[in-house]
C-alpha atoms as a PDB file:
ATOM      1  CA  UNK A   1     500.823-133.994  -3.300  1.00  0.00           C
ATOM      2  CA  UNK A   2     501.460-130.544  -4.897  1.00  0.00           C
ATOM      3  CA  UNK A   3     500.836-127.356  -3.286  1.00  0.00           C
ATOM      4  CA  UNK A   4     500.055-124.643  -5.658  1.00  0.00           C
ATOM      5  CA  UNK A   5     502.252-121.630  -5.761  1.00  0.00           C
ATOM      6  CA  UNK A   6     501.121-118.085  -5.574  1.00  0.00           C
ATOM      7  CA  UNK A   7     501.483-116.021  -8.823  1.00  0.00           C
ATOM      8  CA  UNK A   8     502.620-112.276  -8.469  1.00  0.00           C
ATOM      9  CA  UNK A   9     504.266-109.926 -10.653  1.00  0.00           C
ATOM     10  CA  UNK A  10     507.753-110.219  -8.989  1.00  0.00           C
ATOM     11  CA  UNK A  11     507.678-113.903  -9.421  1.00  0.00           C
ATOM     12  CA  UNK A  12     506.027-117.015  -7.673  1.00  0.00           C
ATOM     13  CA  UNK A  13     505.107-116.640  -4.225  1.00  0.00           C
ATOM     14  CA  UNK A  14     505.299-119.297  -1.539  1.00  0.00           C
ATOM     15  CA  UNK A  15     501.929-121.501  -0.424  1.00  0.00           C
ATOM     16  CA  UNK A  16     500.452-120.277   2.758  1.00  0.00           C
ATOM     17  CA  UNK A  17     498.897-122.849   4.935  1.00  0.00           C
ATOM     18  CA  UNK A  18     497.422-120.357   6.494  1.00  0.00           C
ATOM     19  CA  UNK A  19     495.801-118.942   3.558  1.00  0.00           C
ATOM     20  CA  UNK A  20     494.326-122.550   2.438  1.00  0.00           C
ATOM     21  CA  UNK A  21     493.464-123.153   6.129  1.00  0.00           C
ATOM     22  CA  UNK A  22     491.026-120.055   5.460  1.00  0.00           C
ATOM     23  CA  UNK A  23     489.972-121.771   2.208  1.00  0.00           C
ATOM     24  CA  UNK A  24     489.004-124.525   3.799  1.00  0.00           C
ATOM     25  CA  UNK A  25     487.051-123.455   6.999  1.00  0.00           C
ATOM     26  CA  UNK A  26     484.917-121.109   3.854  1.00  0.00           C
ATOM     27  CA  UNK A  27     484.380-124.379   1.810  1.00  0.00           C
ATOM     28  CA  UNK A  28     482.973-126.216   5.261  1.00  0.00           C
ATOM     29  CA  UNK A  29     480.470-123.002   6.489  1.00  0.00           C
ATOM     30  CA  UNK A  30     478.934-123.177   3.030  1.00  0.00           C
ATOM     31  CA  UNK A  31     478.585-127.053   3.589  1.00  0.00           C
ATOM     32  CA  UNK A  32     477.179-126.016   7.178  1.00  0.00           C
ATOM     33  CA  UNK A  33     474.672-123.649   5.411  1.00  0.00           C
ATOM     34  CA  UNK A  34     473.710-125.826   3.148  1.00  0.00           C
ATOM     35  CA  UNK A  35     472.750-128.549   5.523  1.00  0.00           C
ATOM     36  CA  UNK A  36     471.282-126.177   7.799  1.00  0.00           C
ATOM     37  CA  UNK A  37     469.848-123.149   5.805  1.00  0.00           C
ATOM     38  CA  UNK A  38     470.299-119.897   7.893  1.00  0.00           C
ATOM     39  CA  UNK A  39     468.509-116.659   6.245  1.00  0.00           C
ATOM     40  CA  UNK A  40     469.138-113.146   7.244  1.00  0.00           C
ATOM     41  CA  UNK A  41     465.788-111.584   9.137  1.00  0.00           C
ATOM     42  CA  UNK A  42     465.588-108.857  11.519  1.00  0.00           C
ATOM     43  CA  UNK A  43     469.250-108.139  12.872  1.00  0.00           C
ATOM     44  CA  UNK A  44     469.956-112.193  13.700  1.00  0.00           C
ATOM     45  CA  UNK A  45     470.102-115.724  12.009  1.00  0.00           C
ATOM     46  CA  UNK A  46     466.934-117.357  11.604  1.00  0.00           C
ATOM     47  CA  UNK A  47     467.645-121.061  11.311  1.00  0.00           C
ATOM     48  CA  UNK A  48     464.911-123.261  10.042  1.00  0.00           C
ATOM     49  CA  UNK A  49     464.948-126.356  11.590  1.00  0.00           C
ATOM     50  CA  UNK A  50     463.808-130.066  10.428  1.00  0.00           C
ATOM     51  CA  UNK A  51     460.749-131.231  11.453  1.00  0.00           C
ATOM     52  CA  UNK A  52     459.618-135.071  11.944  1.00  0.00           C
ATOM     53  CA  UNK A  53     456.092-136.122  11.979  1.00  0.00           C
ATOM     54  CA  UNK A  54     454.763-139.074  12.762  1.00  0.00           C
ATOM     55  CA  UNK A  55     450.855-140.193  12.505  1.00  0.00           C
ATOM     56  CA  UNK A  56     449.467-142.625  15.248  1.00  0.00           C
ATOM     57  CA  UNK A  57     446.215-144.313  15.954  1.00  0.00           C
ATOM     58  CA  UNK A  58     444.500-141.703  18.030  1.00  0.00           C
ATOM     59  CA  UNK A  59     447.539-138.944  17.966  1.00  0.00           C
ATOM     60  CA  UNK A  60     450.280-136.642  15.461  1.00  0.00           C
ATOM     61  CA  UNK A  61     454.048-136.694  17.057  1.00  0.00           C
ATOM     62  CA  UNK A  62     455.631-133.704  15.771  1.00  0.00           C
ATOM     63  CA  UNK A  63     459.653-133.432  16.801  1.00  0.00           C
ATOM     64  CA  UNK A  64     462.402-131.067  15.667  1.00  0.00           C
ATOM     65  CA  UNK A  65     465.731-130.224  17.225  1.00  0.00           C
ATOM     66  CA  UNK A  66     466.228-126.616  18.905  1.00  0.00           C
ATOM     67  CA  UNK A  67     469.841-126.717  19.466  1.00  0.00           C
ATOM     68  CA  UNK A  68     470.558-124.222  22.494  1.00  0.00           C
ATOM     69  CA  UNK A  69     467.378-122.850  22.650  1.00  0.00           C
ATOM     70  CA  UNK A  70     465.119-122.689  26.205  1.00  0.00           C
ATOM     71  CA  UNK A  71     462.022-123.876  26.444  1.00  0.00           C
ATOM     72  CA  UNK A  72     460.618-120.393  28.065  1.00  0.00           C
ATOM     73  CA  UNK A  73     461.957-119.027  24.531  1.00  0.00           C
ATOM     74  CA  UNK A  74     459.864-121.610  22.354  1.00  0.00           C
ATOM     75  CA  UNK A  75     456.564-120.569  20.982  1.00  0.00           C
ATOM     76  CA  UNK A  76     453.694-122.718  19.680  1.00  0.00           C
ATOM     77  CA  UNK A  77     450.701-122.043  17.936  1.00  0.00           C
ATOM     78  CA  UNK A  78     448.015-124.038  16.229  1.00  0.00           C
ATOM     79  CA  UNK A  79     445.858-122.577  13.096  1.00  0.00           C
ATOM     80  CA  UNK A  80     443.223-124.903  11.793  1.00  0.00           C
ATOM     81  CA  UNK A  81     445.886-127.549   9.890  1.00  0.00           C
ATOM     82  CA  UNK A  82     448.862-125.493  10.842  1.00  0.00           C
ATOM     83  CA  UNK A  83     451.117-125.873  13.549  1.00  0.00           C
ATOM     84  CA  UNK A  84     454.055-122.843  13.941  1.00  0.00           C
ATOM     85  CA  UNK A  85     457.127-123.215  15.973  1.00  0.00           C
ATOM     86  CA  UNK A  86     458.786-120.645  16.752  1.00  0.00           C
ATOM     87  CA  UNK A  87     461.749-118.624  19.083  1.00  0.00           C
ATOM     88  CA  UNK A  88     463.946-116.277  19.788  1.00  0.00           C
ATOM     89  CA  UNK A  89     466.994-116.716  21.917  1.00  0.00           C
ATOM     90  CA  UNK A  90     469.673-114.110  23.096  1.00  0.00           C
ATOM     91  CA  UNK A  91     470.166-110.584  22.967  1.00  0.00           C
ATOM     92  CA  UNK A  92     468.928-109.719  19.279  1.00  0.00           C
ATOM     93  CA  UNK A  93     471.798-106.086  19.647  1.00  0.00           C
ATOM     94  CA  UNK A  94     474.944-106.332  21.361  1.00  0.00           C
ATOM     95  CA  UNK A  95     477.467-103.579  22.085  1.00  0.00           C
ATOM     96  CA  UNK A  96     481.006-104.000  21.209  1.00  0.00           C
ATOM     97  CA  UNK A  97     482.041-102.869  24.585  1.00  0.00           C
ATOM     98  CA  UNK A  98     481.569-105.349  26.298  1.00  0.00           C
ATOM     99  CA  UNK A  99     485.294-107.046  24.959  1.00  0.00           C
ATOM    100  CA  UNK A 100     484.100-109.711  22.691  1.00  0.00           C
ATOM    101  CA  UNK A 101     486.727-110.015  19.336  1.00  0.00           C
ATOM    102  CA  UNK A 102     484.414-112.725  18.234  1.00  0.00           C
ATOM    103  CA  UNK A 103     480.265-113.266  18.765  1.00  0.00           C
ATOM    104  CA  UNK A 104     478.811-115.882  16.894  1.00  0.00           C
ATOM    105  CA  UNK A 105     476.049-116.921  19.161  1.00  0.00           C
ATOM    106  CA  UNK A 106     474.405-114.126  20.986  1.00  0.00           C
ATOM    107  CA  UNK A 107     471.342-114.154  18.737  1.00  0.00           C
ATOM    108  CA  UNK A 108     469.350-116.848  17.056  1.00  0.00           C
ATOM    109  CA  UNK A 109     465.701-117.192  16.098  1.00  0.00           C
ATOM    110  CA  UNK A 110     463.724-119.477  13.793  1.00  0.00           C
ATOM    111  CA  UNK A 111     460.409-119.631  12.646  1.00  0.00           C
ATOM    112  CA  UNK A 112     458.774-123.046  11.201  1.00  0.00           C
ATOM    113  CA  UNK A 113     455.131-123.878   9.754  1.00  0.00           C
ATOM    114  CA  UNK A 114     453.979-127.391   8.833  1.00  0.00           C
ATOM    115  CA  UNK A 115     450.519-128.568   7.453  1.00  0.00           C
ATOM    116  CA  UNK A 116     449.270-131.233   9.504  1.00  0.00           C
ATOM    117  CA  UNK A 117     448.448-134.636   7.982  1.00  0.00           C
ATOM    118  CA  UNK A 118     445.279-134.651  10.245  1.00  0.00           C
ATOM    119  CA  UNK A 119     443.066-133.083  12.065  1.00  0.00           C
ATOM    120  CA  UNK A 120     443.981-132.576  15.998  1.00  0.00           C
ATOM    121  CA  UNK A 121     442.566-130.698  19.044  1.00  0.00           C
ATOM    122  CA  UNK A 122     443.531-128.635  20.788  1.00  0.00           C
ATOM    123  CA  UNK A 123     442.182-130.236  23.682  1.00  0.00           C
ATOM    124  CA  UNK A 124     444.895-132.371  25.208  1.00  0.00           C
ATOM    125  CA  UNK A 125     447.799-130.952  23.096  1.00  0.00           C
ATOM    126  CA  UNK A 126     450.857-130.898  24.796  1.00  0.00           C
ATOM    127  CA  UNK A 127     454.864-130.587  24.120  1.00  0.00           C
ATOM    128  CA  UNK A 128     458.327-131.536  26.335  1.00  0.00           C
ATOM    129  CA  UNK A 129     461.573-130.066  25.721  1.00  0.00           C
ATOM    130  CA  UNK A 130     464.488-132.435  26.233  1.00  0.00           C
ATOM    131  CA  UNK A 131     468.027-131.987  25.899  1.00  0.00           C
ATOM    132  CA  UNK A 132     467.266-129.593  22.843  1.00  0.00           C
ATOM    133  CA  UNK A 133     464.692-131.699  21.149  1.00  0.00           C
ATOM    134  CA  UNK A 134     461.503-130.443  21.076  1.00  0.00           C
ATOM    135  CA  UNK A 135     458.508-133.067  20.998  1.00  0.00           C
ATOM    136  CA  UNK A 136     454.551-131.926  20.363  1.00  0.00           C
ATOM    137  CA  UNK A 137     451.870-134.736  21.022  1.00  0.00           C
ATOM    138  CA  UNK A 138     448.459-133.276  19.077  1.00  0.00           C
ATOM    139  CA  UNK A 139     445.674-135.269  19.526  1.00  0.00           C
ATOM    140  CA  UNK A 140     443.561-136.557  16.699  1.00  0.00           C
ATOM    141  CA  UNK A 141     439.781-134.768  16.239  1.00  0.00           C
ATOM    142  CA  UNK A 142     437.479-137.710  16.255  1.00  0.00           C
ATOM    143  CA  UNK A 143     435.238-136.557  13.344  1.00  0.00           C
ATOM    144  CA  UNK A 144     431.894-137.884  13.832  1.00  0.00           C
ATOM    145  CA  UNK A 145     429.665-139.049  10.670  1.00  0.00           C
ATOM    146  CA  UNK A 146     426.156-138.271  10.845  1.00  0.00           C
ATOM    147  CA  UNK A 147     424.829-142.103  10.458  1.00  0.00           C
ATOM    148  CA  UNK A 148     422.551-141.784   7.331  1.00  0.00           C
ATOM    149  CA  UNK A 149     419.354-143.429   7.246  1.00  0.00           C
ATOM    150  CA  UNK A 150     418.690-144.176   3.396  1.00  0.00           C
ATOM    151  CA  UNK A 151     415.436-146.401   2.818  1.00  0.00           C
ATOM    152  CA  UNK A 152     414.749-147.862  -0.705  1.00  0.00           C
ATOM    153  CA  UNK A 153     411.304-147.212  -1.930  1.00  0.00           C
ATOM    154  CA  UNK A 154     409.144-150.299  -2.398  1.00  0.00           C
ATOM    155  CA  UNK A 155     409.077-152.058  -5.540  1.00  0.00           C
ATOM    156  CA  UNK A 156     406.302-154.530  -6.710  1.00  0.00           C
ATOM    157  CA  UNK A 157     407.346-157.224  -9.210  1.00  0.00           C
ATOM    158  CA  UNK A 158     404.189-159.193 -10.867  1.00  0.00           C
ATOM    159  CA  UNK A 159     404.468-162.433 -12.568  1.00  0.00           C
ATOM    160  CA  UNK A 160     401.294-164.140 -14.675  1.00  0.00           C
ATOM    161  CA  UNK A 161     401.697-168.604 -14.595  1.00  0.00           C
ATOM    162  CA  UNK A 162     398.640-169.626 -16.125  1.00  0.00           C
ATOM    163  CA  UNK A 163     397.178-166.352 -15.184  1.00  0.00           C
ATOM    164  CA  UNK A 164     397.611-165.839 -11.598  1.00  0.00           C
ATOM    165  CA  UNK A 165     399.761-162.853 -10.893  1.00  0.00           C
ATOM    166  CA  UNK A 166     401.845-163.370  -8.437  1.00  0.00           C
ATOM    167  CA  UNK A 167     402.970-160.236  -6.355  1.00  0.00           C
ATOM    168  CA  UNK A 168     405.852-159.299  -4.454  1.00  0.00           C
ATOM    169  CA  UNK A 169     407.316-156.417  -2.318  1.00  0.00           C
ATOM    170  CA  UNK A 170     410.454-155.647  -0.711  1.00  0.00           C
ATOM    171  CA  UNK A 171     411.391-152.761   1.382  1.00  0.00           C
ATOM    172  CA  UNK A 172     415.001-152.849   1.525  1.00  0.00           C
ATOM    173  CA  UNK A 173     416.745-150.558   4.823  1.00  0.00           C
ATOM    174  CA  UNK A 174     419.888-149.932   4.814  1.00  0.00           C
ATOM    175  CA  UNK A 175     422.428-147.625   7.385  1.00  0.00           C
ATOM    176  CA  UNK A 176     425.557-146.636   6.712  1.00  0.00           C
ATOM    177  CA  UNK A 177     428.479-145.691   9.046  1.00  0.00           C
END
């Protein structure tokens, strides 16, 4: 393998392992971004996390990973067909005298909204934290159909066989649900 050489006016310079050692930790944080989009929003890293769902008989199973977040820090809400995760983790301003030459993790947050498949209650909605992964079980809403009574008017259907009408009536019922 080759190295490249450094071009300068006074001639060529010598390769710097150093210098591609730099390169290459730059090249891998914007694969790291990439795979795990981080946007700027007020003062800290939001990170938006993946979200699984998965639709059962009677239930939704949402899970997502939280990475080094608490549970106490976790917020969930529920809108109508929306669920929203959300946290903040950290001290969102820190002081540079407190000796740090490098802080990478004091503050995170992340915000996340997902239209449910279904519609759940509230009712019996619940969510466990563990080891980072964040699970939500939300309970289907058993929507109850009105059963519809629809009855068929009568109808009258007259034959003549040697001129004797013959007459017949049906009154047809039928439910649905």
């Amino acid at each position: 393998m080759r190295w490249p050489a450094k071009r300068s006016f006074s001639g060529p310079a010598r390769w710097d392992p150093f210098e591609e050692i730099k390169r290459t930790q730059e090249r891998l944080n914007q694969l790291f971004e990439d795979f795990m989009p981080m946007e700027e929003w007020g003062g800290g890293k939001v990170y938006t996390p993946a979200i699984d769902i998965k639709e059962e008989d009677d239930k939704l199973l949402v899970t997502t990973d939280l990475p080094g977040i608490n549970k106490e820090d976790v917020e969930i809400n529920l809108k109508e067909d929306m669920l929203e995760i959300s946290a903040k983790s950290g001290k969102e301003k820190e002081s540079e005298e407190e000796g740090y030459l490098r802080r990478e993790r004091a503050y995170t947050q992340f915000y996340r909204a997902v239209r449910l498949p279904s519609s759940v209650r509230e009712e019996g909605a619940c969510a466990k934290m563990d080891n980072g992964v964040l699970t939500i079980m939300l309970p289907k809403a058993k929507i109850e159909e009105p059963k519809k009574k629809i009855e068929i008017e009568s109808f009258f259907i007259s034959s003549s066989s040697s001129g004797n009408s013959l007459l017949f009536r049906a009154s047809i019922l039928a439910i649905s649900g």
